[in-house]
C-alpha atoms as a PDB file:
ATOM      1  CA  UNK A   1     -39.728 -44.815 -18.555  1.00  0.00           C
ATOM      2  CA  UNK A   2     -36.499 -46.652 -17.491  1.00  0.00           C
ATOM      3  CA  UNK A   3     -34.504 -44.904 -14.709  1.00  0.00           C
ATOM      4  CA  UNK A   4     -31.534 -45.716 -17.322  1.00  0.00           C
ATOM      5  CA  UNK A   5     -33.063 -43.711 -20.093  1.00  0.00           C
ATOM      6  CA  UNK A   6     -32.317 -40.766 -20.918  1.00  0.00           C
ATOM      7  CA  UNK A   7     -34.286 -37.945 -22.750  1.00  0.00           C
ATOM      8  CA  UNK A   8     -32.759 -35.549 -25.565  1.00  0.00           C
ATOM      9  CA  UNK A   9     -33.570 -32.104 -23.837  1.00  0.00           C
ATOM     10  CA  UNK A  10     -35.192 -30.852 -27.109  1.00  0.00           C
ATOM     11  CA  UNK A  11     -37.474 -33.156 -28.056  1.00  0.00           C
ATOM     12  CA  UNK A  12     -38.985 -33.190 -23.878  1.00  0.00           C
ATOM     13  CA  UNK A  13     -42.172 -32.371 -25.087  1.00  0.00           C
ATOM     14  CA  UNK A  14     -45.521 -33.990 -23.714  1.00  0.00           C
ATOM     15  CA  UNK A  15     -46.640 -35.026 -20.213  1.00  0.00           C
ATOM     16  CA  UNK A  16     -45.589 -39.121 -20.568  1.00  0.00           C
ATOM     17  CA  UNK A  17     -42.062 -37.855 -20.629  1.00  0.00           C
ATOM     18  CA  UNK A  18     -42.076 -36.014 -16.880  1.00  0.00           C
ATOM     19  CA  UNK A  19     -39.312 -37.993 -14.450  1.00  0.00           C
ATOM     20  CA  UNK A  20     -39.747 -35.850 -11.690  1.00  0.00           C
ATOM     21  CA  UNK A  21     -40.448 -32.323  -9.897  1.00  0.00           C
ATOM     22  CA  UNK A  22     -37.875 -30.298  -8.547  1.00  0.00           C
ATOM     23  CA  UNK A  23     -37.390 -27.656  -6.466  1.00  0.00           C
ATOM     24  CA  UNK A  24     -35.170 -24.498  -8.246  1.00  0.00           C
ATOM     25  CA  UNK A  25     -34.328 -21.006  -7.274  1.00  0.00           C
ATOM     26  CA  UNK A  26     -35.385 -18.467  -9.796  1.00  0.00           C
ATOM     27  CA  UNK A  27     -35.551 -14.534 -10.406  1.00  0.00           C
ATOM     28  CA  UNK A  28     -39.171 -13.971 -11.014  1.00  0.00           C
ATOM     29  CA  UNK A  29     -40.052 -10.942 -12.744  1.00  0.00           C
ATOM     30  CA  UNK A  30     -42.940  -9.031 -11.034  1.00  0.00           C
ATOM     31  CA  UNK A  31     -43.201  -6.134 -12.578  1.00  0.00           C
ATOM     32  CA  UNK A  32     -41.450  -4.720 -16.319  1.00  0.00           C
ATOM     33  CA  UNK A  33     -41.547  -1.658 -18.270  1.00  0.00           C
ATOM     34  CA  UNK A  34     -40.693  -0.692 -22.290  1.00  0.00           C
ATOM     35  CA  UNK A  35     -39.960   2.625 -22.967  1.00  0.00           C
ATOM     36  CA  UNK A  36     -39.037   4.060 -26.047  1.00  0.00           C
ATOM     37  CA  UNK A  37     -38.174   7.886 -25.810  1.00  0.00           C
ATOM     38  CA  UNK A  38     -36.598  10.525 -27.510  1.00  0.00           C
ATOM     39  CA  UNK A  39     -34.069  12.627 -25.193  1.00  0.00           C
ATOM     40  CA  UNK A  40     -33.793  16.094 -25.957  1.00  0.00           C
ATOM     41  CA  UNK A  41     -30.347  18.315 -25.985  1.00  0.00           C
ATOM     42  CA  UNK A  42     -27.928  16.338 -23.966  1.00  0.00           C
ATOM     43  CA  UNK A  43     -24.938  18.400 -23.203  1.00  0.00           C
ATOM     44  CA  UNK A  44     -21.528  16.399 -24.021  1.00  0.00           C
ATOM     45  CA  UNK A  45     -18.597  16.850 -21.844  1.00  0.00           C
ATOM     46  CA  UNK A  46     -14.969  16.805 -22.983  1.00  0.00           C
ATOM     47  CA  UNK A  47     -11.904  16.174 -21.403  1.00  0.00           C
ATOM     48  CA  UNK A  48      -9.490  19.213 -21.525  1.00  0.00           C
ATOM     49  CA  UNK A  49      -7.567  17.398 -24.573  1.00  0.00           C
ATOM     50  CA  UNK A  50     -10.802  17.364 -26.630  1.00  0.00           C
ATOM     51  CA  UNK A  51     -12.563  21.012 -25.631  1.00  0.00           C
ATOM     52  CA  UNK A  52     -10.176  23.230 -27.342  1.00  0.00           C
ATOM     53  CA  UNK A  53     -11.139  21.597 -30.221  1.00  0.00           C
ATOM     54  CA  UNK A  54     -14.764  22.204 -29.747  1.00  0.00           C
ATOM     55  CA  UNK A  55     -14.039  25.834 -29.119  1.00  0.00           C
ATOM     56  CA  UNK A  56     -12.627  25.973 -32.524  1.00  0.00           C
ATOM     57  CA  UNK A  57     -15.202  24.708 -34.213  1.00  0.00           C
ATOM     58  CA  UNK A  58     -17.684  25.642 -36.471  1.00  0.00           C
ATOM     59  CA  UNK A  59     -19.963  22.869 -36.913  1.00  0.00           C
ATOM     60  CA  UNK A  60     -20.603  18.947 -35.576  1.00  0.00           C
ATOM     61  CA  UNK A  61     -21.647  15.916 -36.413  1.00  0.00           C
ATOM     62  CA  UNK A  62     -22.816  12.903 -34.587  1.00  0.00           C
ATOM     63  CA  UNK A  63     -20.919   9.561 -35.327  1.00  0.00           C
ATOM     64  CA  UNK A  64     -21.609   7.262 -32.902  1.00  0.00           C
ATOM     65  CA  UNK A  65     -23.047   6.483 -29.478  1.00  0.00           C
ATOM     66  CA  UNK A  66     -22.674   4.102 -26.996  1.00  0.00           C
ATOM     67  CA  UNK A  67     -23.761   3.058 -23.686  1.00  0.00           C
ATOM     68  CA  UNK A  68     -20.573   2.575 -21.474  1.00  0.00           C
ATOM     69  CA  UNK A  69     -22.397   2.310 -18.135  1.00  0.00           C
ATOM     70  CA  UNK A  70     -25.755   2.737 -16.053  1.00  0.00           C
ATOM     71  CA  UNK A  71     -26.066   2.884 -12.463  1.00  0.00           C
ATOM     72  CA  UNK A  72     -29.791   2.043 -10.953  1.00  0.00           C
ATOM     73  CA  UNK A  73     -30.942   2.333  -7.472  1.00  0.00           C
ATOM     74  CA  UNK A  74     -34.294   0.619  -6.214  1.00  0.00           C
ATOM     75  CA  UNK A  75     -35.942   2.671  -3.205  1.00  0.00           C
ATOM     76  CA  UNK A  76     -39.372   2.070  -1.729  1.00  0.00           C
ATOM     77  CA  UNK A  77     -42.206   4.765  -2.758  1.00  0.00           C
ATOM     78  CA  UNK A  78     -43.342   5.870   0.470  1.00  0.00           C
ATOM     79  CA  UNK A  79     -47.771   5.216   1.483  1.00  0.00           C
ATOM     80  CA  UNK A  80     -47.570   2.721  -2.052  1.00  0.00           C
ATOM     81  CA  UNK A  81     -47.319  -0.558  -1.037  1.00  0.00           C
ATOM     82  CA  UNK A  82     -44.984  -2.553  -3.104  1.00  0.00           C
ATOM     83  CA  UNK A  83     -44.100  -0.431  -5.452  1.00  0.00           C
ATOM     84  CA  UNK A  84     -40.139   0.872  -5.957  1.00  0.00           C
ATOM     85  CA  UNK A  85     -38.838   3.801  -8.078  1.00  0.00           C
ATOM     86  CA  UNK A  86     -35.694   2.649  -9.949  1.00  0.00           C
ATOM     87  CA  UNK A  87     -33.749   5.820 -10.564  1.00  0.00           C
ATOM     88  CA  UNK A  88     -31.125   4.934 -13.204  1.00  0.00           C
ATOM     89  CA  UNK A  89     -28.476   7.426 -14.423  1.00  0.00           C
ATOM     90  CA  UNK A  90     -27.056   6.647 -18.472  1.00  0.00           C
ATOM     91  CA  UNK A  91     -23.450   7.424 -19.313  1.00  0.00           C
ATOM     92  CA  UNK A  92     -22.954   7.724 -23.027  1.00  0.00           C
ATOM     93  CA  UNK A  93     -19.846   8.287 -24.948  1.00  0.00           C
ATOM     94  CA  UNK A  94     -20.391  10.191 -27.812  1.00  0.00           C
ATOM     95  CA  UNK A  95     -18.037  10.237 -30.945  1.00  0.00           C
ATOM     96  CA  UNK A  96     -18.317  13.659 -33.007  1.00  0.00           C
ATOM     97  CA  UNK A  97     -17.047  15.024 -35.968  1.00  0.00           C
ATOM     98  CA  UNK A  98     -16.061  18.278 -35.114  1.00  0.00           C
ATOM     99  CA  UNK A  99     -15.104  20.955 -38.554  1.00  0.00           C
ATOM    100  CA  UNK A 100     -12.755  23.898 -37.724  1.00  0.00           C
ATOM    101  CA  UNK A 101     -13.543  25.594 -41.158  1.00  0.00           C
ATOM    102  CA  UNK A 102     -15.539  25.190 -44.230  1.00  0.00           C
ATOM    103  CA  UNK A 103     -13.817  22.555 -46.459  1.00  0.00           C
ATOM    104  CA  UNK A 104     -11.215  21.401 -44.070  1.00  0.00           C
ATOM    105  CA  UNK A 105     -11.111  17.730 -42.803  1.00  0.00           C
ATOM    106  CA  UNK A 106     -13.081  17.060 -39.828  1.00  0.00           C
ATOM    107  CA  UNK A 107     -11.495  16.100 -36.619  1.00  0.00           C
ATOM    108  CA  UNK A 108     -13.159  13.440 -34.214  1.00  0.00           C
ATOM    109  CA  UNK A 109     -14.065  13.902 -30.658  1.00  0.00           C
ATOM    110  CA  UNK A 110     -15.277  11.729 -27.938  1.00  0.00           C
ATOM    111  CA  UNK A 111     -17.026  12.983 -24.543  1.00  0.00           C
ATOM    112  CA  UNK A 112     -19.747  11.479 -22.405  1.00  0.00           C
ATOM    113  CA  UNK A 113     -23.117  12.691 -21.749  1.00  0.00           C
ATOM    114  CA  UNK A 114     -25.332  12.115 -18.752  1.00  0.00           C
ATOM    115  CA  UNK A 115     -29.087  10.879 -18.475  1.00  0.00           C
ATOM    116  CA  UNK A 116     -31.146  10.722 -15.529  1.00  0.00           C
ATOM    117  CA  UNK A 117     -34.431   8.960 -15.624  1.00  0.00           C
ATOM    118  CA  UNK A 118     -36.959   7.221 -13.178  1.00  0.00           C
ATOM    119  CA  UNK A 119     -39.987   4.845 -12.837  1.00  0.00           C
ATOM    120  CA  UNK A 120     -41.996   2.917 -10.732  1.00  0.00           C
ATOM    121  CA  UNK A 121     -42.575  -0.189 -10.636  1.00  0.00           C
ATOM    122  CA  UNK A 122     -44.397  -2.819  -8.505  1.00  0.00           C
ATOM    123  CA  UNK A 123     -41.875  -5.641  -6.883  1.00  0.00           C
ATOM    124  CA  UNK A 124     -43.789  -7.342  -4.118  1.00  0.00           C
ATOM    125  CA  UNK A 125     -43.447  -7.188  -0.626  1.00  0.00           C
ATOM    126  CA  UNK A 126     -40.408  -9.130   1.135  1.00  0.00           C
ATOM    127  CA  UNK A 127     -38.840  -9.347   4.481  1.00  0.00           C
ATOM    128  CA  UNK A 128     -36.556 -12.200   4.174  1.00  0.00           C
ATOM    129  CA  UNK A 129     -32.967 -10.974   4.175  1.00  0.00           C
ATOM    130  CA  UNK A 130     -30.950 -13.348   1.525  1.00  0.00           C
ATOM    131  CA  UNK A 131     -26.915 -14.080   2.426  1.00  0.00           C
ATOM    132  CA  UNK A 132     -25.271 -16.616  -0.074  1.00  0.00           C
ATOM    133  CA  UNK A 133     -21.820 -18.496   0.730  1.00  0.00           C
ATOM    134  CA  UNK A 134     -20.864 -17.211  -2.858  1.00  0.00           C
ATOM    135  CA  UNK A 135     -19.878 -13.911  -1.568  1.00  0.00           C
ATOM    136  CA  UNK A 136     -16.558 -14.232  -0.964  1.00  0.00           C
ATOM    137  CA  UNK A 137     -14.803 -10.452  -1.015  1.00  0.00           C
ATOM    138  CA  UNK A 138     -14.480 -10.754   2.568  1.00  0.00           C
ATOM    139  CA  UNK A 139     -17.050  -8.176   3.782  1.00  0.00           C
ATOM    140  CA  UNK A 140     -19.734  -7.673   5.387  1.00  0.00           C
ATOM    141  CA  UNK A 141     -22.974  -7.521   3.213  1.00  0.00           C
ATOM    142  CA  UNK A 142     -26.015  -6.714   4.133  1.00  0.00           C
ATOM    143  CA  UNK A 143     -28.716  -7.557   1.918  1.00  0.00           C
ATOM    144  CA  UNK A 144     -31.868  -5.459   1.938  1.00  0.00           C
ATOM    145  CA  UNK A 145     -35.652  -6.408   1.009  1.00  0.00           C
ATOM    146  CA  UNK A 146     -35.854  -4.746  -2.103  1.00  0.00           C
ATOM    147  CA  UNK A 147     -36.346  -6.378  -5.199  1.00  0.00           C
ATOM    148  CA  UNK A 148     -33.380  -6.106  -8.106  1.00  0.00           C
ATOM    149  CA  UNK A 149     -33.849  -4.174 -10.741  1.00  0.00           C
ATOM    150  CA  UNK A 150     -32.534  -5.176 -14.456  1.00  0.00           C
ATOM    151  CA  UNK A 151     -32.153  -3.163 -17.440  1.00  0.00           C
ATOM    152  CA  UNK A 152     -31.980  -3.625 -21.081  1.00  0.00           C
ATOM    153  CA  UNK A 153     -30.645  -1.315 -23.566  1.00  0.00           C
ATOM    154  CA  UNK A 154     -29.489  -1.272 -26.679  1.00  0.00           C
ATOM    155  CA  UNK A 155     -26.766   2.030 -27.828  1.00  0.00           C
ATOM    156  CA  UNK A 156     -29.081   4.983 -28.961  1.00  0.00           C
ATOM    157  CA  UNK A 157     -29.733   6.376 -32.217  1.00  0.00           C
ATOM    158  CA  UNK A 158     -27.993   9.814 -33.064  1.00  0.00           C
ATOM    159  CA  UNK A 159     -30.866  12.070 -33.719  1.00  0.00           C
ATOM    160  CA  UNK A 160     -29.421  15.355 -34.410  1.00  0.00           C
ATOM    161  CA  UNK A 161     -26.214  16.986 -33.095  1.00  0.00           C
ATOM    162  CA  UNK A 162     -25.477  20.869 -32.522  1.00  0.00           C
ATOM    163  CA  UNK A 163     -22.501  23.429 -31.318  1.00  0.00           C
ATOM    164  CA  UNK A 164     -23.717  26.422 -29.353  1.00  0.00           C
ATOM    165  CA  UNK A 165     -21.710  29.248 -28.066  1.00  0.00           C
ATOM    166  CA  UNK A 166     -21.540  28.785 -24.243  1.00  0.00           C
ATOM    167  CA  UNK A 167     -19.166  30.327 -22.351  1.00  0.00           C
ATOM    168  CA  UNK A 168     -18.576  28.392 -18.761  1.00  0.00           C
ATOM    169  CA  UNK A 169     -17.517  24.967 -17.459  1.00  0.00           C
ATOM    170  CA  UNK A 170     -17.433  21.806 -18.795  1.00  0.00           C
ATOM    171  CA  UNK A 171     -18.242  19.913 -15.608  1.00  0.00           C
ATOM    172  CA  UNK A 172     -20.606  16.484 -15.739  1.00  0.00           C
ATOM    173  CA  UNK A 173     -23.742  16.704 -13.879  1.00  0.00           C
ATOM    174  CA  UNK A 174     -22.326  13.884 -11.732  1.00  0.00           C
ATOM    175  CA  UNK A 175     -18.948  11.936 -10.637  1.00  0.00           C
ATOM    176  CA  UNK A 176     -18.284   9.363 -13.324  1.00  0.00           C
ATOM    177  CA  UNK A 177     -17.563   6.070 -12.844  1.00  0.00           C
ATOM    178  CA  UNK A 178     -13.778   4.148 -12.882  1.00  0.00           C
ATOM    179  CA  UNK A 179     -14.735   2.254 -15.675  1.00  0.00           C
ATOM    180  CA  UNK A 180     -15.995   5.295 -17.771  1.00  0.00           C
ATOM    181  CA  UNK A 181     -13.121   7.692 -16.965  1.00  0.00           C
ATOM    182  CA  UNK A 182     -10.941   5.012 -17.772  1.00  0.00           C
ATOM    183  CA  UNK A 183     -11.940   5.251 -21.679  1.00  0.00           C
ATOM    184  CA  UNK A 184     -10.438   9.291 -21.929  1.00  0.00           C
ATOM    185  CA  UNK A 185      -7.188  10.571 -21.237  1.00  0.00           C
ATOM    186  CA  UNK A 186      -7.399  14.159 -19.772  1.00  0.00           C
ATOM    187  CA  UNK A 187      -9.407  15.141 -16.747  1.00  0.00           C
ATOM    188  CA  UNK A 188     -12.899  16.282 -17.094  1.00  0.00           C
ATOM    189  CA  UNK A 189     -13.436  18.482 -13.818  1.00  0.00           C
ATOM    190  CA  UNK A 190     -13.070  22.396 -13.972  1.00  0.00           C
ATOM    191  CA  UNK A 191     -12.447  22.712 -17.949  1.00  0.00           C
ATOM    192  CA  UNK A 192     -13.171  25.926 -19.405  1.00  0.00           C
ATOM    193  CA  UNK A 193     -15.737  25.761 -22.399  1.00  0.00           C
ATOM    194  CA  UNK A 194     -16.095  28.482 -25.198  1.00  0.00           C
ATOM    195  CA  UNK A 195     -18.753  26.342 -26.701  1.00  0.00           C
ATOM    196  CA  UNK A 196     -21.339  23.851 -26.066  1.00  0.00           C
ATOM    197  CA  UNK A 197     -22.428  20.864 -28.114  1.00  0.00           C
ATOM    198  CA  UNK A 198     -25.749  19.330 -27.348  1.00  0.00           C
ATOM    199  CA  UNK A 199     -27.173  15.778 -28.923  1.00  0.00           C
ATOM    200  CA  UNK A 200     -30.641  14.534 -29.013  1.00  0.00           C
ATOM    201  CA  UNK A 201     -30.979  10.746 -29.003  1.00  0.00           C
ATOM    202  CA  UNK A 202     -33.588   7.759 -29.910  1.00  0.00           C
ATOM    203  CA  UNK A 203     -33.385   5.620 -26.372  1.00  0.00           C
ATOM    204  CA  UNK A 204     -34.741   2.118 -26.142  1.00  0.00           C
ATOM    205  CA  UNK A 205     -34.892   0.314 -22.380  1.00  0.00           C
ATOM    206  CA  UNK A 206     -36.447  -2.365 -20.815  1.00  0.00           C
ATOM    207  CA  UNK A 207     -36.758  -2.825 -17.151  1.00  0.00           C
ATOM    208  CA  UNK A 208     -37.561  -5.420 -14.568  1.00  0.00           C
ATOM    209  CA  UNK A 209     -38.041  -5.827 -10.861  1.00  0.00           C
ATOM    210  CA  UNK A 210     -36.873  -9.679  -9.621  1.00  0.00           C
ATOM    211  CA  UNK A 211     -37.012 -11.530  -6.474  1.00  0.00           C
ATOM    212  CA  UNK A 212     -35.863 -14.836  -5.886  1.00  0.00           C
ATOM    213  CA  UNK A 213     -38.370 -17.450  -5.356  1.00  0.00           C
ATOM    214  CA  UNK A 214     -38.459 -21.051  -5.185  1.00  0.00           C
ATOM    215  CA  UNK A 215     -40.578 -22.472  -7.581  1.00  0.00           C
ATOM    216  CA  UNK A 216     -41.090 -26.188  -8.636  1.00  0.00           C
ATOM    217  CA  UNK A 217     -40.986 -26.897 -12.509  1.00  0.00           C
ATOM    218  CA  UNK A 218     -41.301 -30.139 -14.016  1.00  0.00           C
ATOM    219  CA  UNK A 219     -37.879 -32.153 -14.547  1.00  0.00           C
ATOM    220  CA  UNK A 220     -37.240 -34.674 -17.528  1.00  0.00           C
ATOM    221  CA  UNK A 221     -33.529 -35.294 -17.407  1.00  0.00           C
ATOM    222  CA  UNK A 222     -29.872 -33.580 -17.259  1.00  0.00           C
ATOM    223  CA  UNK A 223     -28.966 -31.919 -20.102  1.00  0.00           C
ATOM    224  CA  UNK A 224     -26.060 -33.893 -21.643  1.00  0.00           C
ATOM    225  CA  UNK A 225     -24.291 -33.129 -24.748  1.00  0.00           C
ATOM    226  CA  UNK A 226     -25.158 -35.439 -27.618  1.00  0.00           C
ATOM    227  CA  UNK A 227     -22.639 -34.987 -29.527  1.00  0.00           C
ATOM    228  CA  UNK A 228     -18.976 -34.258 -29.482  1.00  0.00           C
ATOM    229  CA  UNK A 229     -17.040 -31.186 -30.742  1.00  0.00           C
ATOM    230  CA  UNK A 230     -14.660 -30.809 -33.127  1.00  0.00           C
ATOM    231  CA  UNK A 231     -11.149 -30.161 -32.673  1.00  0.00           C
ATOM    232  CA  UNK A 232      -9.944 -27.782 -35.341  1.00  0.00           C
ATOM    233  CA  UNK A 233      -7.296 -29.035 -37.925  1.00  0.00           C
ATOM    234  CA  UNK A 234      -3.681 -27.361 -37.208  1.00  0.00           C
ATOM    235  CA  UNK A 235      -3.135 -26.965 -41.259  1.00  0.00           C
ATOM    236  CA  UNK A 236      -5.219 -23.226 -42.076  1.00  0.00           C
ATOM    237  CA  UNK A 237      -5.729 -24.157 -45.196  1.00  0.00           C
ATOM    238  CA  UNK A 238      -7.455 -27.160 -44.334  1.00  0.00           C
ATOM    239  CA  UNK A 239      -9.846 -25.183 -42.529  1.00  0.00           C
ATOM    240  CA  UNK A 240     -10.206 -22.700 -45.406  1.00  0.00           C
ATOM    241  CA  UNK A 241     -11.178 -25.197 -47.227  1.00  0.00           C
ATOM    242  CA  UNK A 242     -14.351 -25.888 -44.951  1.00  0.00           C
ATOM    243  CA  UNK A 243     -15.625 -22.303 -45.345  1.00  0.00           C
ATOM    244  CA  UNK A 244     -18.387 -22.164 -47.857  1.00  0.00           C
ATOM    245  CA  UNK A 245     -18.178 -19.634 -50.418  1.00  0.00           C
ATOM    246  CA  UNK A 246     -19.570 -15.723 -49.857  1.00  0.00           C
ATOM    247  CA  UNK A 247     -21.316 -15.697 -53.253  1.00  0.00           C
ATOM    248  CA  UNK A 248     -23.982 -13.294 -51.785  1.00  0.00           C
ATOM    249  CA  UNK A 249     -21.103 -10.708 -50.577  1.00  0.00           C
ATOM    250  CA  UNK A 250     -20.122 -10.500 -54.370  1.00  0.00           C
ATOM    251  CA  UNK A 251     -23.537 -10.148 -55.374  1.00  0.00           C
ATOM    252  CA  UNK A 252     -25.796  -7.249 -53.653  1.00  0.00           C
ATOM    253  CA  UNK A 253     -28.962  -8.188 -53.472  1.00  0.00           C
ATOM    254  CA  UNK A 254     -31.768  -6.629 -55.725  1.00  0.00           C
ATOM    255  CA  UNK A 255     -35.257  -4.949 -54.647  1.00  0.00           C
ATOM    256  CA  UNK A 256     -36.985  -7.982 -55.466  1.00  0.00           C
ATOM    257  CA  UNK A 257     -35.368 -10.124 -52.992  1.00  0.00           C
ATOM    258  CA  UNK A 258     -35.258  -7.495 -50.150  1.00  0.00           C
ATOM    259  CA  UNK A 259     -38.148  -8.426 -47.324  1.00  0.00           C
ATOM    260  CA  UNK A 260     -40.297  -5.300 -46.807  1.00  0.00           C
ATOM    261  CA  UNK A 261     -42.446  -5.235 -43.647  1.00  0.00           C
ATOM    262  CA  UNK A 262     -46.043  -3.614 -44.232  1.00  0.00           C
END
C-alpha cells in the first residue's frame, strides 16, 4: 500500500491492510467481577431539616435512588500472592415520600444511605513505581504497586421501603464526602431521630483490577475525520424544519409490536 494512502478506520479489516506495529500503553484488565445482589434494610440518614418530618410520619415510600459517590481502596491480601481486596463504600441518596396522615399529601425527603462491601480479586504482581509528567497539582505523589481498581454501577432498584420507631441518632456510619454533603442543606451529625426508615435495594456492579502495560497492537492508519460537520442554521425554524416527525409518540404502540424476550 502507498505510504500516501490512507485507510478509512472502519473498514481496516483483513491482514493486507496492516502499515505497521506500534508500541501503546494500555490498562489491562487482570482480573473482573459481576455481582448482582440484593441489600437488605439500609438505614437512611437525614439532615436535621428533613428528620422532623420523618418523626411525623406514618408511612414511606421509595421514589428514587441514586448513586452520588463510591470510594474504593485496593490493599494486598496478606500469604495470597497477587490477589487484592477492593473494599468499596456506596453513598446513595434516597428520595422518599414520606405521609404525615392517612389521606393527606405526601411530603418528599431526601437522605443518603451507606454500603460497605468487599472482594478479592487477582491483579498481578508489580514492583515498578509509575510517575507521569501529567501530574501537575504540585505535590508529591507517590505511586504504589497496586493495581487500580474500576467500578461500574448503574443507580439501584427500590425494593421495598419502611418507617420504624427508633428512638436515637441519626449519625452516618461514616464521614461523607464534599461532594455528597454538598447536595443537602442542614447538617447530618448528632440529629435526634424518633424514627427510623430502612430501604432494601436491587444493586448491580462490575469491577476490575488494571495495570498499565505496554503492549504492541497492529496499526493501519490515523484516524481522520471523513467528513465535515455541520454548522447549525441561525433561523430555529429552519432547523425545525429538519426534525422528522414523532408519529410513534402520538401513537402507543400495541402488544403485537412490543419485543418479548423468552
Amino acid at each position: 500500500m502507498p505510504n500516501n494512502q490512507r485507510v478509512n478506520p472502519m473498514s481496516a479489516v483483513g491482514a493486507n491492510m496492516f502499515k505497521e506495529a506500534v508500541c501503546i500503553n494500555a490498562d489491562r484488565i487482570y482480573d473482573s467481577s459481576s455481582v448482582k445482589e440484593c441489600v437488605r434494610d439500609l438505614r437512611v440518614c437525614f439532615t436535621d431539616q428533613d428528620q422532623p418530618l420523618v418523626d411525623q410520619a406514618v408511612s414511606v415510600k421509595c421514589r428514587e435512588v441514586e448513586v452520588a459517590n463510591v470510594c474504593m481502596d485496593v490493599e494486598e491480601v496478606p500469604f495470597n500472592k497477587g490477589f487484592y481486596s477492593v473494599d468499596m463504600t456506596f453513598f446513595f441518596v434516597v428520595k422518599l415520600s414520606v405521609t404525615e396522615a392517612p389521606l393527606c399529601d405526601p411530603k418528599t425527603v431526601r437522605g443518603v444511605a451507606v454500603h460497605q462491601k468487599k472482594v478479592i480479586l487477582y491483579g498481578s504482581e508489580g514492583s515498578v513505581k509509575t510517575f507521569s509528567s501529567l501530574d501537575r497539582r504540585g505535590a508529591c505523589k507517590c505511586d504504589t504497586n497496586a493495581p487500580q481498581a474500576q467500578l461500574q454501577v448503574v443507580d439501584p432498584i427500590c425494593l421495598s421501603a419502611s418507617i420504624v420507631d427508633c428512638q436515637g441518632r441519626n449519625d452516618p456510619l461514616c464521614d461523607l464526602p464534599a461532594c455528597v454533603r454538598s447536595r443537602f442543606q442542614g447538617e447530618f451529625a448528632g440529629v435526634p431521630s424518633a424514627k427510623s426508615v430502612f430501604v432494601t435495594l436491587g444493586l448491580f456492579t462490575i469491577v476490575q483490577l488494571e495495570r498499565m502495560v505496554q503492549i504492541m497492537i497492529p496499526a493501519y492508519d490515523f484516524c481522520v475525520p471523513d467528513k465535515e460537520s455541520q454548522t447549525a442554521a441561525d433561523d430555529p425554524c429552519t432547523l425545525f424544519q429538519k426534525i422528522k416527525f414523532p408519529t410513534d409518540e402520538f401513537f402507543p404502540p400495541k402488544l403485537t409490536d412490543l419485543t418479548i424476550d423468552k
